[in-house]
PDB file of N, CA and C in Angstrom:
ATOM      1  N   UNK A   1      49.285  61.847  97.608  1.00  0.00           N
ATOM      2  CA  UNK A   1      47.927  62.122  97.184  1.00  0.00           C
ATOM      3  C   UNK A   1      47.905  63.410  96.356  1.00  0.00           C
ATOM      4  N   UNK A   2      48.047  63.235  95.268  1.00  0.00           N
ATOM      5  CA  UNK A   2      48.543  64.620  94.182  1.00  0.00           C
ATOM      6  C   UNK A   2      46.909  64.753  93.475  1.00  0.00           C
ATOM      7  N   UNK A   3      46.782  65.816  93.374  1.00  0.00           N
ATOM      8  CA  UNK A   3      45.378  65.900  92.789  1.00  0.00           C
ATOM      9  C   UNK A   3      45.748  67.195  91.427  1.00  0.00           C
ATOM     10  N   UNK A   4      44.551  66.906  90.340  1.00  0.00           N
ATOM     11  CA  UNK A   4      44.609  67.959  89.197  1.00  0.00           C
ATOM     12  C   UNK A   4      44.248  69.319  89.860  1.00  0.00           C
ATOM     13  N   UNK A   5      43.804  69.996  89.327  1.00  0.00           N
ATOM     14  CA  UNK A   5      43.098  71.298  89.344  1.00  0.00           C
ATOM     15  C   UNK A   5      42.400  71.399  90.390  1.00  0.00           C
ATOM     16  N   UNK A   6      41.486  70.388  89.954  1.00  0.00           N
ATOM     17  CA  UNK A   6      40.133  70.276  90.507  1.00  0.00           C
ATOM     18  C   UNK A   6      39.079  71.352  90.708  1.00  0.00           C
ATOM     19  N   UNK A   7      39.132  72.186  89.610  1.00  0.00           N
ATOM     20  CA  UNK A   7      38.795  73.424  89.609  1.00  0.00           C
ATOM     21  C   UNK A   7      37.487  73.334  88.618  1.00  0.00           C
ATOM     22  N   UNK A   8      36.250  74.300  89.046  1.00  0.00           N
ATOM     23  CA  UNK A   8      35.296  74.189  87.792  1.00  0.00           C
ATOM     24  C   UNK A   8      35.696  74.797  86.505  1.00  0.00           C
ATOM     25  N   UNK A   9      34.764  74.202  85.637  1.00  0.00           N
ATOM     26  CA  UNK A   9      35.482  74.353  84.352  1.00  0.00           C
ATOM     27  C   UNK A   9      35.643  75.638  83.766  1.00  0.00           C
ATOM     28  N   UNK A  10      34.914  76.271  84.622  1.00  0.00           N
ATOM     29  CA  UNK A  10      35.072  78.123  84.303  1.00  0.00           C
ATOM     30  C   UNK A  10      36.367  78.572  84.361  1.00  0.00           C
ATOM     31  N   UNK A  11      37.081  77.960  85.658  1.00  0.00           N
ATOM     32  CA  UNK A  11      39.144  78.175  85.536  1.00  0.00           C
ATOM     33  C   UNK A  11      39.238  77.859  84.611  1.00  0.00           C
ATOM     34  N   UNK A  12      39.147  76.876  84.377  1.00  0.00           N
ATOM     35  CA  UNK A  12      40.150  75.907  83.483  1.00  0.00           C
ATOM     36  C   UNK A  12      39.781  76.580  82.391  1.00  0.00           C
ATOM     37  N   UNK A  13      39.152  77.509  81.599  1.00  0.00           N
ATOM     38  CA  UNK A  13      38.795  77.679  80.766  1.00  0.00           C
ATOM     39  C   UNK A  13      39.390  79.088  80.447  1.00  0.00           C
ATOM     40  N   UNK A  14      39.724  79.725  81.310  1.00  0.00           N
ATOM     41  CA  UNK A  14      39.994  80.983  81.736  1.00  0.00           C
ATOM     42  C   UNK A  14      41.567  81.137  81.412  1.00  0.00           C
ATOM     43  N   UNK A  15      42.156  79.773  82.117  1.00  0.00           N
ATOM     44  CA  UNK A  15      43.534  79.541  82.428  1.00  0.00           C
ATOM     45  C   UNK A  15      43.935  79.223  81.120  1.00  0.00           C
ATOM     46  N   UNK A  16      43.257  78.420  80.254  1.00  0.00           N
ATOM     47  CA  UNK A  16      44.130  78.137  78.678  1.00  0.00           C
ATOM     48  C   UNK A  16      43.623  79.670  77.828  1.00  0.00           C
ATOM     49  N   UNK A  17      42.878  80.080  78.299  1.00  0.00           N
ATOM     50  CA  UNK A  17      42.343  81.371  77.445  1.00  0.00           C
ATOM     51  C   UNK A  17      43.833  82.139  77.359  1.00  0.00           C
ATOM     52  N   UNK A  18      44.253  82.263  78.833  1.00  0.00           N
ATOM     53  CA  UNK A  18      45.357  83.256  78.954  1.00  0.00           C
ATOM     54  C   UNK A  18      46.570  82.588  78.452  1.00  0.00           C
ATOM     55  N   UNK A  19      46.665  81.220  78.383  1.00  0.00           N
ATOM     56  CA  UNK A  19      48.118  80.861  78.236  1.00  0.00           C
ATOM     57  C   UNK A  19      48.117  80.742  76.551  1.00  0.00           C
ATOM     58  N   UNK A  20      46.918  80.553  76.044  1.00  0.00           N
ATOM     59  CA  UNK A  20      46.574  80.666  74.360  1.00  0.00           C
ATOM     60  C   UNK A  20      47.947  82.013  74.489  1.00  0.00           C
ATOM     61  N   UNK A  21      46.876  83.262  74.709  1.00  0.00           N
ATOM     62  CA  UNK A  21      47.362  84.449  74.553  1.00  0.00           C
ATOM     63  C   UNK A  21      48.976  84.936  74.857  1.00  0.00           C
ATOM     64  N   UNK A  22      49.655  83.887  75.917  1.00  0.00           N
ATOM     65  CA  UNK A  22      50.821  84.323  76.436  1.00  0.00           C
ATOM     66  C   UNK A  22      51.679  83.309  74.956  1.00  0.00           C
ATOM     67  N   UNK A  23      51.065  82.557  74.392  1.00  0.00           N
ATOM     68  CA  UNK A  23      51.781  81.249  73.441  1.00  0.00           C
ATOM     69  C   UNK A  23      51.909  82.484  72.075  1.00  0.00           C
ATOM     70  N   UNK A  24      51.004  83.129  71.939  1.00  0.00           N
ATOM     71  CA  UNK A  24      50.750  83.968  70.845  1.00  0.00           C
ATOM     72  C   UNK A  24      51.865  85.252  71.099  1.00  0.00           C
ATOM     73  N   UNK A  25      51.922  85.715  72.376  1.00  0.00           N
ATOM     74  CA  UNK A  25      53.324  86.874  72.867  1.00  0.00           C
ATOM     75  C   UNK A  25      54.432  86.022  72.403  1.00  0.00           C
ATOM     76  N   UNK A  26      55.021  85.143  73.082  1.00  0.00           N
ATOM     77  CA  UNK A  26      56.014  84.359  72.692  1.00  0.00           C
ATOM     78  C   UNK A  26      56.113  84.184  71.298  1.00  0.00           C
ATOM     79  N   UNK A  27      55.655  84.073  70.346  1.00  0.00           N
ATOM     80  CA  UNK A  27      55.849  84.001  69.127  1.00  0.00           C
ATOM     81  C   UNK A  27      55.803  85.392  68.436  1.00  0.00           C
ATOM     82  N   UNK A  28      55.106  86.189  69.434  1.00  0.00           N
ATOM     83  CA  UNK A  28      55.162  87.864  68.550  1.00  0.00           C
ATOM     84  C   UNK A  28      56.720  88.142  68.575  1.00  0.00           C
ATOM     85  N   UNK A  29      57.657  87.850  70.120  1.00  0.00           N
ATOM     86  CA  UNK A  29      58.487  87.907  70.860  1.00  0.00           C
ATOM     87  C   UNK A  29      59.744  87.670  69.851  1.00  0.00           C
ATOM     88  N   UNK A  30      59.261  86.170  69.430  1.00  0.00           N
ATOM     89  CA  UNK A  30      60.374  85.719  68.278  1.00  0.00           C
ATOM     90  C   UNK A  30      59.999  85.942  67.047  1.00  0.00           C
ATOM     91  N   UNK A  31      58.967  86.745  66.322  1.00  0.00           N
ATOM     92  CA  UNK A  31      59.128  87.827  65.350  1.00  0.00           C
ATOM     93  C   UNK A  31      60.109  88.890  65.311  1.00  0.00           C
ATOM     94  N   UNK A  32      59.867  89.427  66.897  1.00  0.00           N
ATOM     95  CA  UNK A  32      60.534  90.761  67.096  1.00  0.00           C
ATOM     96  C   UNK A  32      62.083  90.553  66.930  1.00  0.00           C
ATOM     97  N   UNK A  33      62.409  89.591  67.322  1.00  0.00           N
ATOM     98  CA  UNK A  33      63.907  89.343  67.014  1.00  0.00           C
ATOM     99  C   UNK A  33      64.345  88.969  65.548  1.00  0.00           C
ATOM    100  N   UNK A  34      63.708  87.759  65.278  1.00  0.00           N
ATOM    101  CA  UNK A  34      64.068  87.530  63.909  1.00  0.00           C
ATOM    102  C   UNK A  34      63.841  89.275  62.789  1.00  0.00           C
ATOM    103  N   UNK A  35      63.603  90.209  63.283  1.00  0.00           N
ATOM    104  CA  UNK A  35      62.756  91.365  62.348  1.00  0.00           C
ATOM    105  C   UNK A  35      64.524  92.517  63.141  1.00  0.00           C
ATOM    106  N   UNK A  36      64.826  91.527  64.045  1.00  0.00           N
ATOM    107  CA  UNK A  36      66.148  92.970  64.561  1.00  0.00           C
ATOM    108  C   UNK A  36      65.151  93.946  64.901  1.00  0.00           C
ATOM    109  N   UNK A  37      64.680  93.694  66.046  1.00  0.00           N
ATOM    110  CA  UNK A  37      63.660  95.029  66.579  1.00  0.00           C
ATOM    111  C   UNK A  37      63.931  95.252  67.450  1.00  0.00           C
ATOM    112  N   UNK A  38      64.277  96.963  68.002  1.00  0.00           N
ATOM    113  CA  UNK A  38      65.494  97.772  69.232  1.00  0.00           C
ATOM    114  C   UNK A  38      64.862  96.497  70.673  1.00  0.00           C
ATOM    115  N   UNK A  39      66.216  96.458  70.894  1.00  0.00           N
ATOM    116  CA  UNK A  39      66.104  95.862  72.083  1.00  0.00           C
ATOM    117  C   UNK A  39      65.028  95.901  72.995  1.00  0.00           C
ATOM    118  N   UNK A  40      64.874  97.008  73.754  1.00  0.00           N
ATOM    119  CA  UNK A  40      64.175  97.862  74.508  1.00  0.00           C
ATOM    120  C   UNK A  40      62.613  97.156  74.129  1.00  0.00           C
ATOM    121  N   UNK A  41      62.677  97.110  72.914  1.00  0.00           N
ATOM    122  CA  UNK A  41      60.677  97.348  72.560  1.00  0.00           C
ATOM    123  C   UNK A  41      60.722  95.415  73.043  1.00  0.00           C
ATOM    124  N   UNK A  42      61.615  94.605  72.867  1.00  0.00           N
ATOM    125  CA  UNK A  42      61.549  93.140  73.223  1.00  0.00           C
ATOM    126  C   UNK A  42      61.591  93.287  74.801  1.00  0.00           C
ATOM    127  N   UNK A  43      62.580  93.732  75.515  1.00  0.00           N
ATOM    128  CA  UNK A  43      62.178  93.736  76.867  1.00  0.00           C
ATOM    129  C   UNK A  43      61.075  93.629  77.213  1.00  0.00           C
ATOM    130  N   UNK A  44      60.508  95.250  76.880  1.00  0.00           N
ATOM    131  CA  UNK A  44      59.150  95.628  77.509  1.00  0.00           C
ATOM    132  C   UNK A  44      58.149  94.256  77.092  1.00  0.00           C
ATOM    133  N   UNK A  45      58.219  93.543  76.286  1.00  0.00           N
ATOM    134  CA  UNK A  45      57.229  92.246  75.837  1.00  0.00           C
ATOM    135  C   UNK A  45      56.987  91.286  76.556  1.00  0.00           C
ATOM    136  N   UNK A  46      58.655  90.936  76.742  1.00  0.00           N
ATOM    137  CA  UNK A  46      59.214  90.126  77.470  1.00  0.00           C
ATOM    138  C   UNK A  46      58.805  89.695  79.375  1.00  0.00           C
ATOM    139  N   UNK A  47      58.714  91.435  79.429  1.00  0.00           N
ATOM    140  CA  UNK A  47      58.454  91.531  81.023  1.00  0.00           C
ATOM    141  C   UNK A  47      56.660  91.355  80.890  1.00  0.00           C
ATOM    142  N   UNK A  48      56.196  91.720  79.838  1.00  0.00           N
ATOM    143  CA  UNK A  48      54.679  91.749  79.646  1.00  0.00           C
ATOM    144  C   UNK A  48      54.390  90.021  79.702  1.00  0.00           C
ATOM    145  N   UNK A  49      54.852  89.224  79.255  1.00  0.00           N
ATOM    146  CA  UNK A  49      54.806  87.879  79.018  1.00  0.00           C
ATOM    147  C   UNK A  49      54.872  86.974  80.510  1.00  0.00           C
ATOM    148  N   UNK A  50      56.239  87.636  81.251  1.00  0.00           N
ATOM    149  CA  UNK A  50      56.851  87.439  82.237  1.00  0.00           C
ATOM    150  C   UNK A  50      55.148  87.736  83.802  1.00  0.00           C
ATOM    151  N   UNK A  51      54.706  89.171  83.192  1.00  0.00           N
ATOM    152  CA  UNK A  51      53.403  89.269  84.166  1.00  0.00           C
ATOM    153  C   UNK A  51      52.642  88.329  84.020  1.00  0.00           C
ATOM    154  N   UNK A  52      51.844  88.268  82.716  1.00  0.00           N
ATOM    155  CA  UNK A  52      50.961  87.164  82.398  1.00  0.00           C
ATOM    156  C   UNK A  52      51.007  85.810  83.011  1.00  0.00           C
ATOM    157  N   UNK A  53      52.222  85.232  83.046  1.00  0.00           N
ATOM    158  CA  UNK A  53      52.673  84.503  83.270  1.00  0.00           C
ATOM    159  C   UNK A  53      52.702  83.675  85.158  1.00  0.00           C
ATOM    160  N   UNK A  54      53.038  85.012  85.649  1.00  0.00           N
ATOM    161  CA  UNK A  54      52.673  85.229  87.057  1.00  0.00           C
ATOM    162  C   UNK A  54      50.914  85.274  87.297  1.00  0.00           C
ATOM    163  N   UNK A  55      50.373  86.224  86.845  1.00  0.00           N
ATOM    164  CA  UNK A  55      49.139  85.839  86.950  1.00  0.00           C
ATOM    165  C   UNK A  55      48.146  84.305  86.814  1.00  0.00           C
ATOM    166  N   UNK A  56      49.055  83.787  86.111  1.00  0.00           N
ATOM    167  CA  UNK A  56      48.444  82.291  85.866  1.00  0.00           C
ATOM    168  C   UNK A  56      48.730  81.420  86.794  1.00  0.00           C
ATOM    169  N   UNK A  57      50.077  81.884  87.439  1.00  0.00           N
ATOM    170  CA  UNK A  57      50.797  81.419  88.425  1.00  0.00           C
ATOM    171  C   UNK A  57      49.973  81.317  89.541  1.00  0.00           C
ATOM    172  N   UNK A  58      49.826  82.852  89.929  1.00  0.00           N
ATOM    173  CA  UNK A  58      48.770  83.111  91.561  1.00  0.00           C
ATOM    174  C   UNK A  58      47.607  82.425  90.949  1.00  0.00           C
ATOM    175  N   UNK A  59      46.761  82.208  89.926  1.00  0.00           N
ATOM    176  CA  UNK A  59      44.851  81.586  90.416  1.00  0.00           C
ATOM    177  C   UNK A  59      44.966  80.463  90.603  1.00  0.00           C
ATOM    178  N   UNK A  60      46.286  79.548  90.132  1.00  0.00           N
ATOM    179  CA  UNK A  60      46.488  78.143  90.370  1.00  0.00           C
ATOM    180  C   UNK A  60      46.638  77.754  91.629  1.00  0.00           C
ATOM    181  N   UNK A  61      47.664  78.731  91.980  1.00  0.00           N
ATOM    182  CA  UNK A  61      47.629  78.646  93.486  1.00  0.00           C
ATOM    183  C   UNK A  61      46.794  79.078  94.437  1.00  0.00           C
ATOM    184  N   UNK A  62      45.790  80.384  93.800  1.00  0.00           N
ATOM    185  CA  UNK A  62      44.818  80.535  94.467  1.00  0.00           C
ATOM    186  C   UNK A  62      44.016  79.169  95.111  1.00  0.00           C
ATOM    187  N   UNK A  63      43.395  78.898  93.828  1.00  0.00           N
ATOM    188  CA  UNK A  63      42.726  77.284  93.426  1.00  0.00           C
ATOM    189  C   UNK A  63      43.311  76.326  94.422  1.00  0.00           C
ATOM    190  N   UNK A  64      44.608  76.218  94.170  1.00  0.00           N
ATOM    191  CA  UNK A  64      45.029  75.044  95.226  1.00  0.00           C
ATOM    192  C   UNK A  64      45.050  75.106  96.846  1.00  0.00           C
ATOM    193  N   UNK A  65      45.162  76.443  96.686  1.00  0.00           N
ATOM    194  CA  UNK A  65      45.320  76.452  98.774  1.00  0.00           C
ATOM    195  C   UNK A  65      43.714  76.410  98.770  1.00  0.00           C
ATOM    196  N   UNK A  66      42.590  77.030  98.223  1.00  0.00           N
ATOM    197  CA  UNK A  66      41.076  76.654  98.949  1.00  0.00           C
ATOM    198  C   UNK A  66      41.020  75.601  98.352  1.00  0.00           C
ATOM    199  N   UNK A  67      41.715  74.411  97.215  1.00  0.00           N
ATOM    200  CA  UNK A  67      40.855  73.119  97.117  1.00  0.00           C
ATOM    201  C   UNK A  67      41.771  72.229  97.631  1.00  0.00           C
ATOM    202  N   UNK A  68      42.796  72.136  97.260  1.00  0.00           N
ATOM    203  CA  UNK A  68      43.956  70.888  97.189  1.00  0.00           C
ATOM    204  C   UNK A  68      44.078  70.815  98.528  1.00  0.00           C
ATOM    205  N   UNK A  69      44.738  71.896  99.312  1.00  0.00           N
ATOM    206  CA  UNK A  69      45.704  71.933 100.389  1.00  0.00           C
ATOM    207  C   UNK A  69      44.486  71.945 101.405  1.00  0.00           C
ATOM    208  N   UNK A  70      43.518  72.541 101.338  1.00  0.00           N
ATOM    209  CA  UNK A  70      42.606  72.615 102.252  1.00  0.00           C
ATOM    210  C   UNK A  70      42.176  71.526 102.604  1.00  0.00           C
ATOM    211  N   UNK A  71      41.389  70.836 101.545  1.00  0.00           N
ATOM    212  CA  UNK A  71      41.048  69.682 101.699  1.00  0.00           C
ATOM    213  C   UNK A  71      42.226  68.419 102.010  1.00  0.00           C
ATOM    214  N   UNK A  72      42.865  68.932 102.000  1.00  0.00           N
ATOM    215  CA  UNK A  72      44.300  67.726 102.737  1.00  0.00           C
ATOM    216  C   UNK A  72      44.350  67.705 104.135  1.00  0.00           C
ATOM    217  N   UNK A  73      44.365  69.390 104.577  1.00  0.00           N
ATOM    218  CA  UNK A  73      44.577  69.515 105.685  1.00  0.00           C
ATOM    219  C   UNK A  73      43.574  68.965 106.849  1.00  0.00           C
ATOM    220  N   UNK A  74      42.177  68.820 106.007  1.00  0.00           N
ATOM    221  CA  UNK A  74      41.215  68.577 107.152  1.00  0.00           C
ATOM    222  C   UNK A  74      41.449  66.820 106.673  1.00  0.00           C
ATOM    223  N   UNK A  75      42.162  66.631 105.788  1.00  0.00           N
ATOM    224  CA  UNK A  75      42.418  64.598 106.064  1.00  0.00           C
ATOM    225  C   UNK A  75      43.430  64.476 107.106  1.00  0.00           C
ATOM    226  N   UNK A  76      43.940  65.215 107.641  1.00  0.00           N
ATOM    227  CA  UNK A  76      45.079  65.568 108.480  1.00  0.00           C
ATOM    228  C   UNK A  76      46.274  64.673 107.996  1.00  0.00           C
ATOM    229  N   UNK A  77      46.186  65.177 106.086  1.00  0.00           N
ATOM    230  CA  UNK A  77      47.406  65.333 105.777  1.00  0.00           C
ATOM    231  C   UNK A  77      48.207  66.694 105.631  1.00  0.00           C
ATOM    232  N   UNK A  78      49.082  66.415 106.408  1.00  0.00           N
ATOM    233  CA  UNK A  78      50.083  67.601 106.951  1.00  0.00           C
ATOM    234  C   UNK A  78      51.305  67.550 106.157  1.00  0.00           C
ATOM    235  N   UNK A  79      51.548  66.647 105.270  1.00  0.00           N
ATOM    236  CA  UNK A  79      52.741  66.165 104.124  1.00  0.00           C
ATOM    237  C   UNK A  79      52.291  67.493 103.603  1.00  0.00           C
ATOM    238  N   UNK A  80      51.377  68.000 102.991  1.00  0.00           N
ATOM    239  CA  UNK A  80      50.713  69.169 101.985  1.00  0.00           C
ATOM    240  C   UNK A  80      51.664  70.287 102.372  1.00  0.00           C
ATOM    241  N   UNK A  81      51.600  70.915 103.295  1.00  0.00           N
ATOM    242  CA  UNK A  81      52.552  72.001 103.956  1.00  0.00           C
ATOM    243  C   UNK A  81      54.505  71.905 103.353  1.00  0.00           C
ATOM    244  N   UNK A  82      54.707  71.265 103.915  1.00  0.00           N
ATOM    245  CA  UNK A  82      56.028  71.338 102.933  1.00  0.00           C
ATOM    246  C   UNK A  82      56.068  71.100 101.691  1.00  0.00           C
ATOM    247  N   UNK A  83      55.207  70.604 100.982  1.00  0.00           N
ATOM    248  CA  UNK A  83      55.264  70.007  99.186  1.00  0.00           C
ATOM    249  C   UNK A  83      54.692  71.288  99.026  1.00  0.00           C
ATOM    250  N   UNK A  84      53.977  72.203  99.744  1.00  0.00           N
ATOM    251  CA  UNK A  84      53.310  73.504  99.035  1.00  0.00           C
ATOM    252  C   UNK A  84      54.550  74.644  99.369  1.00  0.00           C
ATOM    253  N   UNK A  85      55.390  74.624 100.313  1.00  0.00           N
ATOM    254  CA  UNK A  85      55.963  75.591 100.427  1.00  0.00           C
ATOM    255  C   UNK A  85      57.429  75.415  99.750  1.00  0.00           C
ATOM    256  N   UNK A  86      57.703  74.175  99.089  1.00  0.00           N
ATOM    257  CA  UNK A  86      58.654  73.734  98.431  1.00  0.00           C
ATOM    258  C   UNK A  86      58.349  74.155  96.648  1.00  0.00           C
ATOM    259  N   UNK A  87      56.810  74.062  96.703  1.00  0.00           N
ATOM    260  CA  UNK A  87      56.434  75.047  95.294  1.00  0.00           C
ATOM    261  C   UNK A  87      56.437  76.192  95.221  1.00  0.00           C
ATOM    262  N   UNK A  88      56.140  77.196  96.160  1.00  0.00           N
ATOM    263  CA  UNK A  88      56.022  78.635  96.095  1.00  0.00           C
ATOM    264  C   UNK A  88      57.511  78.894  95.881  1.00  0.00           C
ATOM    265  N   UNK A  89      58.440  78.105  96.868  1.00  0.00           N
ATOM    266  CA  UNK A  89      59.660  78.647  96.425  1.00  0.00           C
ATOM    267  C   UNK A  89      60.176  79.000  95.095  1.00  0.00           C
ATOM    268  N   UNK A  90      59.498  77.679  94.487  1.00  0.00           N
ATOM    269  CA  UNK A  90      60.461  77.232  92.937  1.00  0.00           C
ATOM    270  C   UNK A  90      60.117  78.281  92.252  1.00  0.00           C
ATOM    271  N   UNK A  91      58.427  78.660  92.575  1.00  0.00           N
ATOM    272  CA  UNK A  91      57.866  79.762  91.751  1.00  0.00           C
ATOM    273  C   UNK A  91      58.812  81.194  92.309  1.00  0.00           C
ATOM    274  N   UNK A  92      58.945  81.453  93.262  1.00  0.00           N
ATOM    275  CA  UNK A  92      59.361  82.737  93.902  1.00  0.00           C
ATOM    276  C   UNK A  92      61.086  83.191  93.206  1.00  0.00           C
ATOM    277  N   UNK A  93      61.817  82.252  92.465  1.00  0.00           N
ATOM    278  CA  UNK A  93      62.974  81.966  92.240  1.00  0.00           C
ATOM    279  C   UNK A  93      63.106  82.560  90.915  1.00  0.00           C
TER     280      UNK A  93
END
């Protein structure tokens, strides 16, 4: 029982806002290289991209443990618990 978002459209709106912006780093990212620009100043981008990135990470999951998982748990589907802690891992990795 896999469900979308299911989030009002205010996330969802929020969530491509930021990943617009992280699509636009990534391409500043591969300017900076194609331009031979000191290492160092690509890191620091890199790890900036790398946050963003995480942040989009946690509201999804925010989102999912009060909608997805919650609402599973009171169907007393209990499958949810390992398929969720089998994702945090992948993310945590």
């Amino acid at each position: 029982m896999k469900e979308s978002l299911g989030n009002p459209d205010e996330l969802k709106d929020n969530l491509i806002k930021r990943l617009n912006r992280i699509e636009g780093q990534i391409r500043g990212v591969k300017g900076l290289i194609e331009k031979d620009t000191y290492c160092d100043d690509v890191l620091n981008q890199i790890a900036s991209i790398q946050s963003a990135l995480n942040g989009v990470g946690k509201a999804i999951i925010e989102n999912h443990m009060k909608q997805c998982v919650t609402r599973r748990i009171k169907a007393d589907d209990l499958d949810v618990i390992p398929e969720f802690l089998k994702t945090i891992n992948k993310l945590m990795k």
